[in-house]
N, C-alpha and C. Protein backbone atom coordinates (compact mmCIF):
# COMPACT_ATOMS: atom_id res chain seq x y z
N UNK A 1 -130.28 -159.96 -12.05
CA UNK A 1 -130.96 -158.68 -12.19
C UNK A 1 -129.95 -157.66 -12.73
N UNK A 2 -130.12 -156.69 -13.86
CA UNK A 2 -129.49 -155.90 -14.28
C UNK A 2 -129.78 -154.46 -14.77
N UNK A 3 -129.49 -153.48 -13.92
CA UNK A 3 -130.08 -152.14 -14.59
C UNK A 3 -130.18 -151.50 -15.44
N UNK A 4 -131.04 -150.40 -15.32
CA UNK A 4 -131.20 -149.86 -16.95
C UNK A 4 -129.68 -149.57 -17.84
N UNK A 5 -128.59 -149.05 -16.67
CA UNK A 5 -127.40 -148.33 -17.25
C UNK A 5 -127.01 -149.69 -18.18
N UNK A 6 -126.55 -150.74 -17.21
CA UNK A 6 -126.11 -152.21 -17.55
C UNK A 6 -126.73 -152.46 -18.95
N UNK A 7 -128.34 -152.57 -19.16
CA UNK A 7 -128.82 -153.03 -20.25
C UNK A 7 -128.37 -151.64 -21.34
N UNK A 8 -128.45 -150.88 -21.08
CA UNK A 8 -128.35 -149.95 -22.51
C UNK A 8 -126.98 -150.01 -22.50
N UNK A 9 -125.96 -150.06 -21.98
CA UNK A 9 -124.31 -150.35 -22.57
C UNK A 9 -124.40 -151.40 -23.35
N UNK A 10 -125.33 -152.75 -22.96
CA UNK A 10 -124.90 -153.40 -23.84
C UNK A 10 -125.22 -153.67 -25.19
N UNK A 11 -126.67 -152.86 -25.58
CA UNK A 11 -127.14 -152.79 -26.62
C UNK A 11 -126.54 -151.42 -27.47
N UNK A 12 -126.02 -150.25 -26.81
CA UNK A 12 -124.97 -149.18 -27.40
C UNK A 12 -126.19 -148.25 -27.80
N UNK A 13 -126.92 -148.02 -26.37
CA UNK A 13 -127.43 -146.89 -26.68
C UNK A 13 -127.96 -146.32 -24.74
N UNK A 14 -128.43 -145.16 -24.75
CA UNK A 14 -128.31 -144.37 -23.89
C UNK A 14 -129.59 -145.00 -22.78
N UNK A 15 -129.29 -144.49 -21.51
CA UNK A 15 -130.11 -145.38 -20.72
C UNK A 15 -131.43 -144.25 -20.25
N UNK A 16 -131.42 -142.90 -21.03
CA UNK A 16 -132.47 -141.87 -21.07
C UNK A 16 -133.34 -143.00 -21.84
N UNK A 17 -132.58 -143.18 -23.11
CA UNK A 17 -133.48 -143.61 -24.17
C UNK A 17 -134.78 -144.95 -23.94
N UNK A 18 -134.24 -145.58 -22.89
CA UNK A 18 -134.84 -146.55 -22.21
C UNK A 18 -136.13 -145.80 -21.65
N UNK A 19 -135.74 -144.71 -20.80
CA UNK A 19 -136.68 -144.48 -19.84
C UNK A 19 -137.89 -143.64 -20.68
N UNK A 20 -137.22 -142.80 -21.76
CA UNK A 20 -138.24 -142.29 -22.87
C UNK A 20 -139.11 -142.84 -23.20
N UNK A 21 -138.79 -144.28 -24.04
CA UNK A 21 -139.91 -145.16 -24.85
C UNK A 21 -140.57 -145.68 -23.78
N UNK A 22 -140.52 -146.25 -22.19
CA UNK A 22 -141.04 -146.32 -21.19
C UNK A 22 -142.28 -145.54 -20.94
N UNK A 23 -141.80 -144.36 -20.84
CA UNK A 23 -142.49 -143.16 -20.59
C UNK A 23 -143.58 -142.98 -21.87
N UNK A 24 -142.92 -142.88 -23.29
CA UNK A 24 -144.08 -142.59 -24.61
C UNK A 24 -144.62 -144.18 -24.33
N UNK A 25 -144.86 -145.39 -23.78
CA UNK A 25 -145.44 -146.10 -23.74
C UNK A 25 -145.77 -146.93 -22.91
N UNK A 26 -146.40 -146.16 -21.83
CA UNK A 26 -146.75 -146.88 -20.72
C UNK A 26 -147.08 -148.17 -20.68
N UNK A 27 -147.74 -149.04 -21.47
CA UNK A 27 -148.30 -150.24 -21.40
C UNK A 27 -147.26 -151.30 -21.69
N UNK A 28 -145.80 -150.58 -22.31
CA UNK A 28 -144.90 -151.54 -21.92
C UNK A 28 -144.22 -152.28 -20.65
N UNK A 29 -144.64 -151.18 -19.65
CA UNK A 29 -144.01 -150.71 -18.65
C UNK A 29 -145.53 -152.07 -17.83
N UNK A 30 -146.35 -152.10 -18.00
CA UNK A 30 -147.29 -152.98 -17.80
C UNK A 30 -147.28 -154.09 -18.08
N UNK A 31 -146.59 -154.73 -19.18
CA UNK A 31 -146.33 -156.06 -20.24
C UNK A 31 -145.10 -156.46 -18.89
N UNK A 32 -144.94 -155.54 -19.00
CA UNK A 32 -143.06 -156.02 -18.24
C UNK A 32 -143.03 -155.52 -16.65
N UNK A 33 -144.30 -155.42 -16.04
CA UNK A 33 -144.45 -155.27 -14.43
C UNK A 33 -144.12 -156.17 -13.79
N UNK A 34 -144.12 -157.70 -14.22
CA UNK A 34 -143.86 -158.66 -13.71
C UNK A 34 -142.26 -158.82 -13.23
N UNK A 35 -141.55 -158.33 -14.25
CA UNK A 35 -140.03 -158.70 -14.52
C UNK A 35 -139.08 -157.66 -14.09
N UNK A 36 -139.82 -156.37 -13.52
CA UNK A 36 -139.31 -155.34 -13.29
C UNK A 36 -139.29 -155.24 -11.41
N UNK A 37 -138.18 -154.81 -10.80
CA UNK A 37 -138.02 -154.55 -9.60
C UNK A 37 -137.16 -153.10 -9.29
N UNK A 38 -137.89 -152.44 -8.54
CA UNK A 38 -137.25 -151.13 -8.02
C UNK A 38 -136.28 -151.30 -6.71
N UNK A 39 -135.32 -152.15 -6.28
CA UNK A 39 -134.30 -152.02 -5.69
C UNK A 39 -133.23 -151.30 -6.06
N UNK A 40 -133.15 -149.63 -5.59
CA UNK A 40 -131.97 -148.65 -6.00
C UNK A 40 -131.62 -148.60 -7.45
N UNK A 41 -133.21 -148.42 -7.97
CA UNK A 41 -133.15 -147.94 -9.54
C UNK A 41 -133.99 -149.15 -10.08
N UNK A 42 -134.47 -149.01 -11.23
CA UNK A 42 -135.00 -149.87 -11.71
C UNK A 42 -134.61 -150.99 -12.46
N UNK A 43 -134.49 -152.42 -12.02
CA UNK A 43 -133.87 -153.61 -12.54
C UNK A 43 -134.76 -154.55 -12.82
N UNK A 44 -134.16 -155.32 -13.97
CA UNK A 44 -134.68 -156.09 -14.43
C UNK A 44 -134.08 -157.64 -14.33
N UNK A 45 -135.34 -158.67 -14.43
CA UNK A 45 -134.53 -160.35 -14.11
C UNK A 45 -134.47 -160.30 -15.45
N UNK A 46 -134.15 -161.40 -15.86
CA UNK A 46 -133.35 -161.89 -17.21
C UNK A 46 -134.55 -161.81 -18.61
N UNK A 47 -135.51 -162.39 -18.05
CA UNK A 47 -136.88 -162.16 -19.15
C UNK A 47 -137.27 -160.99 -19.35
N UNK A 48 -137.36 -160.08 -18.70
CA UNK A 48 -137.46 -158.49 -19.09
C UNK A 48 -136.04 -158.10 -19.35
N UNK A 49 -134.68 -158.32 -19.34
CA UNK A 49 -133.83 -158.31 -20.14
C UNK A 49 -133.80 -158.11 -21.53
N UNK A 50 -133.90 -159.41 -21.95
CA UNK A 50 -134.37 -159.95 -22.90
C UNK A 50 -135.49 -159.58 -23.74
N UNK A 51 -136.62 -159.04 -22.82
CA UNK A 51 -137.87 -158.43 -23.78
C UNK A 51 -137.30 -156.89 -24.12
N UNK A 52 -136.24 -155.97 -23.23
CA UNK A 52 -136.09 -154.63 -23.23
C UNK A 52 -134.91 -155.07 -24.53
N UNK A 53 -134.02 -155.88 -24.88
CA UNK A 53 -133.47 -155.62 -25.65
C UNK A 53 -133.58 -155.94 -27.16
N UNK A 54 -134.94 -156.68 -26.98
CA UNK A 54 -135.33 -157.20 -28.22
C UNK A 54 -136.27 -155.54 -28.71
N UNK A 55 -136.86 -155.42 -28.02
CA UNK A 55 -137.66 -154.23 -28.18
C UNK A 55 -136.58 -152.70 -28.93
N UNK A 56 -135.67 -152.56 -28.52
CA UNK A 56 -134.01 -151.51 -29.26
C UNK A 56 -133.71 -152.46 -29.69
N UNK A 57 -133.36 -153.98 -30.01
CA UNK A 57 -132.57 -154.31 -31.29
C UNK A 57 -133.57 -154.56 -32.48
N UNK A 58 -134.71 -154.67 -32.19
CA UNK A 58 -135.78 -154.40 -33.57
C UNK A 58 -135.54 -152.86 -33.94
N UNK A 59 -135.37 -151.84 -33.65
CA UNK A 59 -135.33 -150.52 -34.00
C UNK A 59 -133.99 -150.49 -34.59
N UNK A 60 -132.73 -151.10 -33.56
CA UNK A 60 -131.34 -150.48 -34.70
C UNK A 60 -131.55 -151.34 -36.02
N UNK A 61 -132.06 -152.30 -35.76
CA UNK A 61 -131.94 -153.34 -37.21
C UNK A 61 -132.27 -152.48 -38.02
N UNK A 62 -133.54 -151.98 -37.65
CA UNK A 62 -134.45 -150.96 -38.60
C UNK A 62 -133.53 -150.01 -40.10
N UNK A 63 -133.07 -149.61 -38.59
CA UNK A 63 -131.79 -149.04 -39.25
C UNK A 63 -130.61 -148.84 -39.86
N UNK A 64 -130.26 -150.46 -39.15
CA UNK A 64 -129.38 -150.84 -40.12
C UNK A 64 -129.65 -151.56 -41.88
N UNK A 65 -131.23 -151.95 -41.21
CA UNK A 65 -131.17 -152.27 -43.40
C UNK A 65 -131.59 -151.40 -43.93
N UNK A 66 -132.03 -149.82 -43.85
CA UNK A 66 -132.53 -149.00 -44.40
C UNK A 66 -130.58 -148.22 -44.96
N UNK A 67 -129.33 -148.17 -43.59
CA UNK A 67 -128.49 -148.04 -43.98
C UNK A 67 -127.27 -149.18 -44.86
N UNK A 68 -127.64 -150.34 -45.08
CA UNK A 68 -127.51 -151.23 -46.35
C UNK A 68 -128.39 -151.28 -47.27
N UNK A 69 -129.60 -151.06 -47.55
CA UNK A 69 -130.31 -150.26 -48.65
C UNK A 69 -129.40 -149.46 -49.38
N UNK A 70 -128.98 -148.38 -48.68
CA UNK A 70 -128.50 -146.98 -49.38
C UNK A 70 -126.75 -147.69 -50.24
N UNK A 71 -126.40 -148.13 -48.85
CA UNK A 71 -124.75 -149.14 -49.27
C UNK A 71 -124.95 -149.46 -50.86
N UNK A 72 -126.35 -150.37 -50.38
CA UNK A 72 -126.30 -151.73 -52.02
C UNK A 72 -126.50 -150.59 -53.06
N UNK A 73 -126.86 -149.83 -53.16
CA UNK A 73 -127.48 -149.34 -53.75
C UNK A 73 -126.39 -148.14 -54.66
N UNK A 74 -125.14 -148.64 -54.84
CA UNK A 74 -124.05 -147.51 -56.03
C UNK A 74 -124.40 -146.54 -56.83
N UNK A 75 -125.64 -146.92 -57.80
CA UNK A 75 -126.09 -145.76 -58.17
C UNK A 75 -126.44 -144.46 -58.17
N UNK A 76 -126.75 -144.74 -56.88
CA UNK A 76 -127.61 -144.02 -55.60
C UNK A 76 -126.47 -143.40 -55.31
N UNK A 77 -125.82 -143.37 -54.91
CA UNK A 77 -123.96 -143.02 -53.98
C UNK A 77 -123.78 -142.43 -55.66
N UNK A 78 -123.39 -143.28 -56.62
CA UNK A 78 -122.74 -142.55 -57.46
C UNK A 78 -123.55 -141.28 -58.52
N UNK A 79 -124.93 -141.32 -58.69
CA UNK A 79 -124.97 -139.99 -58.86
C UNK A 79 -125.04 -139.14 -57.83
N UNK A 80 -125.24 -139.02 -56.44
CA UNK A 80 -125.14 -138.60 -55.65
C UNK A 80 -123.24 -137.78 -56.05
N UNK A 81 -122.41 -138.19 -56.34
CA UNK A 81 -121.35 -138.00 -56.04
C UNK A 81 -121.29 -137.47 -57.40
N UNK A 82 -121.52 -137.87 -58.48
CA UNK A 82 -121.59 -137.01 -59.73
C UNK A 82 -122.52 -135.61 -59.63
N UNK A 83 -123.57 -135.50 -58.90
CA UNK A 83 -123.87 -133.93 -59.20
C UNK A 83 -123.02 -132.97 -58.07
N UNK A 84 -122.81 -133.72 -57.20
CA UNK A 84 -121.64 -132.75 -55.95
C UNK A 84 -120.69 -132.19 -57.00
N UNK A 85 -119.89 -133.17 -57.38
CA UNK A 85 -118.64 -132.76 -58.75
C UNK A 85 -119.35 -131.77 -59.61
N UNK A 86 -120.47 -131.96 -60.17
CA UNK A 86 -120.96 -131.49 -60.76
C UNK A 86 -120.76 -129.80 -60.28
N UNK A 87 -121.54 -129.70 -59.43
CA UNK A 87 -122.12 -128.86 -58.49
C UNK A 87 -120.67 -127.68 -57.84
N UNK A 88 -119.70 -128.49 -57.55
CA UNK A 88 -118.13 -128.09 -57.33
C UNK A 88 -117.86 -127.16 -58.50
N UNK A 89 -117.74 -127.90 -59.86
CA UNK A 89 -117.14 -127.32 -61.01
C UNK A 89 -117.78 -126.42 -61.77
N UNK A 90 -119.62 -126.25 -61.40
CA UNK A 90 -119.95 -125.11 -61.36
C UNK A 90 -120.06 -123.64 -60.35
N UNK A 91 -119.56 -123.93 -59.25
CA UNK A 91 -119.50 -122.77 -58.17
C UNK A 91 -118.13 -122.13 -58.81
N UNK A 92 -116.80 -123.61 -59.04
CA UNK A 92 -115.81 -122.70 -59.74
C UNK A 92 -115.38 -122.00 -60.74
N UNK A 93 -116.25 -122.33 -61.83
CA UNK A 93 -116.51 -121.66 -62.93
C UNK A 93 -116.83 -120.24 -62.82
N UNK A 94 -118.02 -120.03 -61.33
CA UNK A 94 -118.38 -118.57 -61.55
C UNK A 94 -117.47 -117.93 -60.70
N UNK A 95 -117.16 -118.10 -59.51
CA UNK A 95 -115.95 -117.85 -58.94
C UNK A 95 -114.87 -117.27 -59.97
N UNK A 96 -114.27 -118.25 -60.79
CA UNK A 96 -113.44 -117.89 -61.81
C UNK A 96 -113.97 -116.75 -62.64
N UNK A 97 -114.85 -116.97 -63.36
CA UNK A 97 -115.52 -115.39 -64.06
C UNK A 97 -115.57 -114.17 -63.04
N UNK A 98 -116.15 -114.35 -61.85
CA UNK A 98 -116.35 -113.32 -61.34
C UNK A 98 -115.17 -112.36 -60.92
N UNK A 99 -114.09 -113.81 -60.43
CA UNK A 99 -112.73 -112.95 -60.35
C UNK A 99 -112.57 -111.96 -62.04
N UNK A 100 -112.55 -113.01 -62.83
CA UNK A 100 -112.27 -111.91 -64.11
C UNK A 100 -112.68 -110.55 -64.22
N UNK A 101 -113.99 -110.86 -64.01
CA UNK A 101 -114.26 -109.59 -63.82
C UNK A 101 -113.83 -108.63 -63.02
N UNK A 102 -113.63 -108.75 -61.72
CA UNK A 102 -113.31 -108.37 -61.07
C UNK A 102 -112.38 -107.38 -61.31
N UNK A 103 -111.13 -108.55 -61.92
CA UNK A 103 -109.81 -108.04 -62.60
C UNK A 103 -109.68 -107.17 -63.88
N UNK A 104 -110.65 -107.45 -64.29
CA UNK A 104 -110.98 -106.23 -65.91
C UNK A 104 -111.29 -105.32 -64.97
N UNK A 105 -112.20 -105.31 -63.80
CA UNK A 105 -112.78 -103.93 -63.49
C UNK A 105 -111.51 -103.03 -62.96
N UNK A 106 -110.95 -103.81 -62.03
CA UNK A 106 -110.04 -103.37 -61.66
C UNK A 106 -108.47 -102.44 -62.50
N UNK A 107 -108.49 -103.40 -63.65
CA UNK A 107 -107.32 -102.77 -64.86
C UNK A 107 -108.18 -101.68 -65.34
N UNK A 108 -109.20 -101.55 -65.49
CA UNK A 108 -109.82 -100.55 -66.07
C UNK A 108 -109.68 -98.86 -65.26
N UNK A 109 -109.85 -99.42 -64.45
CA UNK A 109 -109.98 -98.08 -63.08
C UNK A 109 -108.45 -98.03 -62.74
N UNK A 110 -107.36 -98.64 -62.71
CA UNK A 110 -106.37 -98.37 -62.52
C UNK A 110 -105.93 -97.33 -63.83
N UNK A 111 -106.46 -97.56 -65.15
CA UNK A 111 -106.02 -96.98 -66.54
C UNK A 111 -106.83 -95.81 -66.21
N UNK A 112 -107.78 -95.31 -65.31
CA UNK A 112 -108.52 -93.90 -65.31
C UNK A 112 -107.94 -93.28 -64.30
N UNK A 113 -107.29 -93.77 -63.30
CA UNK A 113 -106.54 -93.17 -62.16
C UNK A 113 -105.55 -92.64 -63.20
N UNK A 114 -104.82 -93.45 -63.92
CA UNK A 114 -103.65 -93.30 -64.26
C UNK A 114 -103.53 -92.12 -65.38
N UNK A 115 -104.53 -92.04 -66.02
CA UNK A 115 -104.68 -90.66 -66.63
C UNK A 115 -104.89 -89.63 -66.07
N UNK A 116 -105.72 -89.71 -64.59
CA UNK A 116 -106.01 -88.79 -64.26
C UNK A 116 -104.70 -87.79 -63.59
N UNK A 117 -104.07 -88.99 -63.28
CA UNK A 117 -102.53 -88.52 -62.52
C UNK A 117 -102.08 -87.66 -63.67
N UNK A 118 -101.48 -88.29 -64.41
CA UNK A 118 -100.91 -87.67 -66.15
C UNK A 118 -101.69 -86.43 -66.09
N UNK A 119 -102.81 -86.10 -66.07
CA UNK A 119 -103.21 -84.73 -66.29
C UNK A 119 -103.33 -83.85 -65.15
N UNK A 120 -103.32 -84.13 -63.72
CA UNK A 120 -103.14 -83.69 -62.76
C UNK A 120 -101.51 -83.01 -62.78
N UNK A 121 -100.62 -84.15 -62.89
CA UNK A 121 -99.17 -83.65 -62.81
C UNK A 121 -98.65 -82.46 -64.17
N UNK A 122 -99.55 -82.56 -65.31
CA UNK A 122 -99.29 -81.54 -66.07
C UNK A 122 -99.58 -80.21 -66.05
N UNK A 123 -100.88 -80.57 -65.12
CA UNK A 123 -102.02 -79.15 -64.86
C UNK A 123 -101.01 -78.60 -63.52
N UNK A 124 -100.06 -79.65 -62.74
CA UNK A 124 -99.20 -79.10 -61.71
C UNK A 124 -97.97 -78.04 -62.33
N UNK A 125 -97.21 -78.75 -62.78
CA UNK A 125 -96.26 -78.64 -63.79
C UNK A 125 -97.06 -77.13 -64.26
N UNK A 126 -97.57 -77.19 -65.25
CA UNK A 126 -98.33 -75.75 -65.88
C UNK A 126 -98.41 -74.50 -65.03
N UNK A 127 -99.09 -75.12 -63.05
CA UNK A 127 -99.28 -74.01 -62.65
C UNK A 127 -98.20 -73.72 -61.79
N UNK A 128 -96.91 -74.94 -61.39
CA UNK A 128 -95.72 -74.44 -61.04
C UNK A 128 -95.01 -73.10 -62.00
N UNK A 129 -95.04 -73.66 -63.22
CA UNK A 129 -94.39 -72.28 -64.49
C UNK A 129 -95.00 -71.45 -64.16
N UNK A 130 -96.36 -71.08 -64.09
CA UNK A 130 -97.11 -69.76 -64.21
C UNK A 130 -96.37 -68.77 -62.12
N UNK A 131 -96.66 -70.05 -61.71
CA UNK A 131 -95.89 -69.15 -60.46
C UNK A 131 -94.69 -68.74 -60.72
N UNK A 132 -93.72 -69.62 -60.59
CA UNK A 132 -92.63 -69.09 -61.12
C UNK A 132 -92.58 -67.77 -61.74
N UNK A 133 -93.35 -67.58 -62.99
CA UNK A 133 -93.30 -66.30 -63.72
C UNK A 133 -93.93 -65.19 -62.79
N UNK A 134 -94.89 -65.30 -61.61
CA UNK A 134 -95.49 -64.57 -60.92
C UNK A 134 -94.69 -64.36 -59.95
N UNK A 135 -93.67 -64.86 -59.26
CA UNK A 135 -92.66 -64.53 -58.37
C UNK A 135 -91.65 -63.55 -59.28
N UNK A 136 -90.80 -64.60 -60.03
CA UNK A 136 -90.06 -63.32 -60.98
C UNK A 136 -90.90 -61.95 -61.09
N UNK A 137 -92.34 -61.73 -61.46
CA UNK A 137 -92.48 -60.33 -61.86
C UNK A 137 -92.80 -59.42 -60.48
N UNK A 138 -93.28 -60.32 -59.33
CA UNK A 138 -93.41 -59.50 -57.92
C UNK A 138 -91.91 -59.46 -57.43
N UNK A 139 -90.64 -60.07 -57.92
CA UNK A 139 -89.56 -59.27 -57.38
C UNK A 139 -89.11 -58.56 -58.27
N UNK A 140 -89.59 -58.32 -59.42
CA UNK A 140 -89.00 -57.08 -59.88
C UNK A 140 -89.98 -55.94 -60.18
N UNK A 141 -91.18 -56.49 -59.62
CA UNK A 141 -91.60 -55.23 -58.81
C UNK A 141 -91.56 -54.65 -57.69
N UNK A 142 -91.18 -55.34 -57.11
CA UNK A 142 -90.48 -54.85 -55.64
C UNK A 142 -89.28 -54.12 -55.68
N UNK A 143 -88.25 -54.77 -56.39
CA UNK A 143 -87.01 -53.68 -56.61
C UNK A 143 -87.61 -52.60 -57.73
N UNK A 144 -88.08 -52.48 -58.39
CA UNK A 144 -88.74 -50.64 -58.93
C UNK A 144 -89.49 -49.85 -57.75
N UNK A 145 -89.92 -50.85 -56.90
CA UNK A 145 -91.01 -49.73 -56.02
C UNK A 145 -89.58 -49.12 -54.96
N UNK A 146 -88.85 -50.17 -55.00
CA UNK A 146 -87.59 -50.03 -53.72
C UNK A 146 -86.92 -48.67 -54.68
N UNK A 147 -86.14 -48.83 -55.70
CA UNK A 147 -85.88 -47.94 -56.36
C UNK A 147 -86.47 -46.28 -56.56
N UNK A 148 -87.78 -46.52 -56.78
CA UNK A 148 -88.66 -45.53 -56.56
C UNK A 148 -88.50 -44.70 -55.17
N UNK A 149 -88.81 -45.59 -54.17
CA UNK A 149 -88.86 -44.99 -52.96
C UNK A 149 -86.89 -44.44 -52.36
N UNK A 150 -86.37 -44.61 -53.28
CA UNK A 150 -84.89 -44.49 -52.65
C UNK A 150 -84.88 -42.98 -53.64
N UNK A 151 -85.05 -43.09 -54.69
CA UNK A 151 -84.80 -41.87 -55.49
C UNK A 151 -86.25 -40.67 -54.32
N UNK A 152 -87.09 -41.00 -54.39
CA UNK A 152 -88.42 -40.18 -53.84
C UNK A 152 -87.44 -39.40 -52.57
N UNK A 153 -87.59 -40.38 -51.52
CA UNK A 153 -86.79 -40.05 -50.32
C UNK A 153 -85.62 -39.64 -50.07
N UNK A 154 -85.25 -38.52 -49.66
CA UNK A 154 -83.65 -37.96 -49.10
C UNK A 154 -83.41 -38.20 -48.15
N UNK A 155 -82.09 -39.05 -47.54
CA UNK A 155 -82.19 -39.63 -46.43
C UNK A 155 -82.07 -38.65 -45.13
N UNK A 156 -82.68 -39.18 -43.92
CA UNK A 156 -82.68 -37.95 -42.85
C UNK A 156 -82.72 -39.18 -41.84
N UNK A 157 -82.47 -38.25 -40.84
CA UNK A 157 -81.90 -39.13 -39.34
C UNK A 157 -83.30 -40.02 -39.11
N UNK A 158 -83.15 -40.56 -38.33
CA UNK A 158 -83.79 -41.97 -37.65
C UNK A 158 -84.78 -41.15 -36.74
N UNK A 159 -84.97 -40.17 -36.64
CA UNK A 159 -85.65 -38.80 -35.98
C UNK A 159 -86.21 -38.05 -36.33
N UNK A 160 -87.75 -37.71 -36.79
CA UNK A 160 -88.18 -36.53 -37.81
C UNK A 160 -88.10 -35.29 -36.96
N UNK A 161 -87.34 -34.12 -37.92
CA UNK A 161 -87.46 -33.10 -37.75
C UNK A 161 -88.69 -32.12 -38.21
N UNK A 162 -89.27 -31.36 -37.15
CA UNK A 162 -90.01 -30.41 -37.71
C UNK A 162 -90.19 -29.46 -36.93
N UNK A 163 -89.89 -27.95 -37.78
CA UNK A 163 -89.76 -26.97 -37.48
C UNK A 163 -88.80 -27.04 -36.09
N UNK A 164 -87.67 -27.10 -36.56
CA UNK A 164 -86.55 -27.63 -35.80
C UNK A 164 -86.93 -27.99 -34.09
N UNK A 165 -87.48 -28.61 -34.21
CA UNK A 165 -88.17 -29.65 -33.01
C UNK A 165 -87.73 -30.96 -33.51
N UNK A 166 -86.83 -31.56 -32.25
CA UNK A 166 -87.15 -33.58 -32.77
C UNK A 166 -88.04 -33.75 -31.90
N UNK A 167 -88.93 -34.66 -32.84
CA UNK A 167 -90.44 -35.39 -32.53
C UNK A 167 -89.96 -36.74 -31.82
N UNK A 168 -90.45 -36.76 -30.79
CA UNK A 168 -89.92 -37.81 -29.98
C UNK A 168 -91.27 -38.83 -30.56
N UNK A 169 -90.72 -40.54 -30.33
CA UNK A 169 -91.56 -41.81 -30.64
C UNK A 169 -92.72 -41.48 -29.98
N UNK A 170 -94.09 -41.61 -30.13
CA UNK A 170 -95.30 -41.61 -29.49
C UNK A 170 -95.08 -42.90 -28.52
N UNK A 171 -95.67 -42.25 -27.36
CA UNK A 171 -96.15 -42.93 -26.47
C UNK A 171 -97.45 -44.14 -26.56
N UNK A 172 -97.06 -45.33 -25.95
CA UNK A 172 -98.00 -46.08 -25.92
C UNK A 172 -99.28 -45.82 -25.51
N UNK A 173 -100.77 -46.91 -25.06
CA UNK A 173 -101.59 -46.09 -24.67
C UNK A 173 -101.38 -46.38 -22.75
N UNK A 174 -100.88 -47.27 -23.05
CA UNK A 174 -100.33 -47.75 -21.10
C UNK A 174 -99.43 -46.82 -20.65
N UNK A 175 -98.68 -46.37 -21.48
CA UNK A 175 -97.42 -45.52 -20.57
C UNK A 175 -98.24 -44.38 -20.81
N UNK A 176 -99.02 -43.82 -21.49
CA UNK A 176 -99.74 -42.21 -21.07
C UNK A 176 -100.21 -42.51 -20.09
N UNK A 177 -100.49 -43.47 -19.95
CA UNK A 177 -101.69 -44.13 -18.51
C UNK A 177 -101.27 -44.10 -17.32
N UNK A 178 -100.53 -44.34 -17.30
CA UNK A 178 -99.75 -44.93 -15.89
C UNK A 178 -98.26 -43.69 -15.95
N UNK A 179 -98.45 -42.84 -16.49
CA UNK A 179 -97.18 -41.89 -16.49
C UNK A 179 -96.73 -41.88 -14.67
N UNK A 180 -95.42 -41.66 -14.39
CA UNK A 180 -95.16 -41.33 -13.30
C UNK A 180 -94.98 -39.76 -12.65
């Protein structure tokens, strides 16, 4: 007697998979009532063995000549493998253009920055000179107004006199406030 785990190791497939096709087909499970015993899981004597593994090795076969079909079959594999190549050397083609482009776009816009700098730094340049000339003429208008005001003014003490009174500094508006 050998259990489900036992029988599906040895056929190399899962022991769900057993209980699935069981389950989608009850009347197997009926064919094979005879051969089947539930002592601590469900086991089988040697003839339901034998019927459970014939039943999964008709299915991998299945599979295996549908996957020697494809084997025998080179053509099959080799255009398969010619449009991949194919298929490769056109993704890199546009890849490649697109970088180009990319790179024209890019030289292009670097050549409009680059003018723009060139005329930025001239229009700087231009309005550095014009200051320049606007500082020079505000300090030498400052020394005529200084001049002016030195000839205008006769110098007198640090103290205005009037009507021979010295005018003392005005008072803040806190110290009139708070006088003692």
């Amino acid at each position: 007697m050998k259990s489900v785990i036992q029988i599906a190791r040895e056929i190399n497939i899962s022991p769900q998979a057993i209980y699935k096709r069981f389950k989608a087909h009850p009347e197997l499970i009926e064919e094979l009532q005879q051969h089947i015993t539930f002592e601590g899981g469900m086991k089988f004597d040697a003839e339901g063995e034998t019927a459970v593994k014939t039943l999964f090795n008709g299915k991998n076969k299945e599979v295996d000549n549908q996957v020697e079909k494809v084997v025998n079959q080179p053509d099959l594999v080799d255009n398969s493998a010619t449009q991949v190549v194919n298929l490769v050397e056109m993704v890199d083609n546009q890849v490649e253009s697109l970088n180009d482009q990319i790179i024209n776009q890019l030289h292009d816009e670097i050549a409009f920055l680059r003018e723009r700098l060139a005329s930025s730094e001239s229009r700087n340049h231009e309005l550095a000179l014009r200051l320049a000339d606007l500082v020079k003429n505000n300090q030498a208008l400052i020394t005529m107004l200084e001049e002016e005001k030195k000839v205008e003014q006769p110098v007198v003490n640090s103290s205005k006199v009037v009507d021979n009174q010295v005018e003392q500094p005005r008072q803040g508006f806190f110290e009139r406030l708070f006088r003692r």
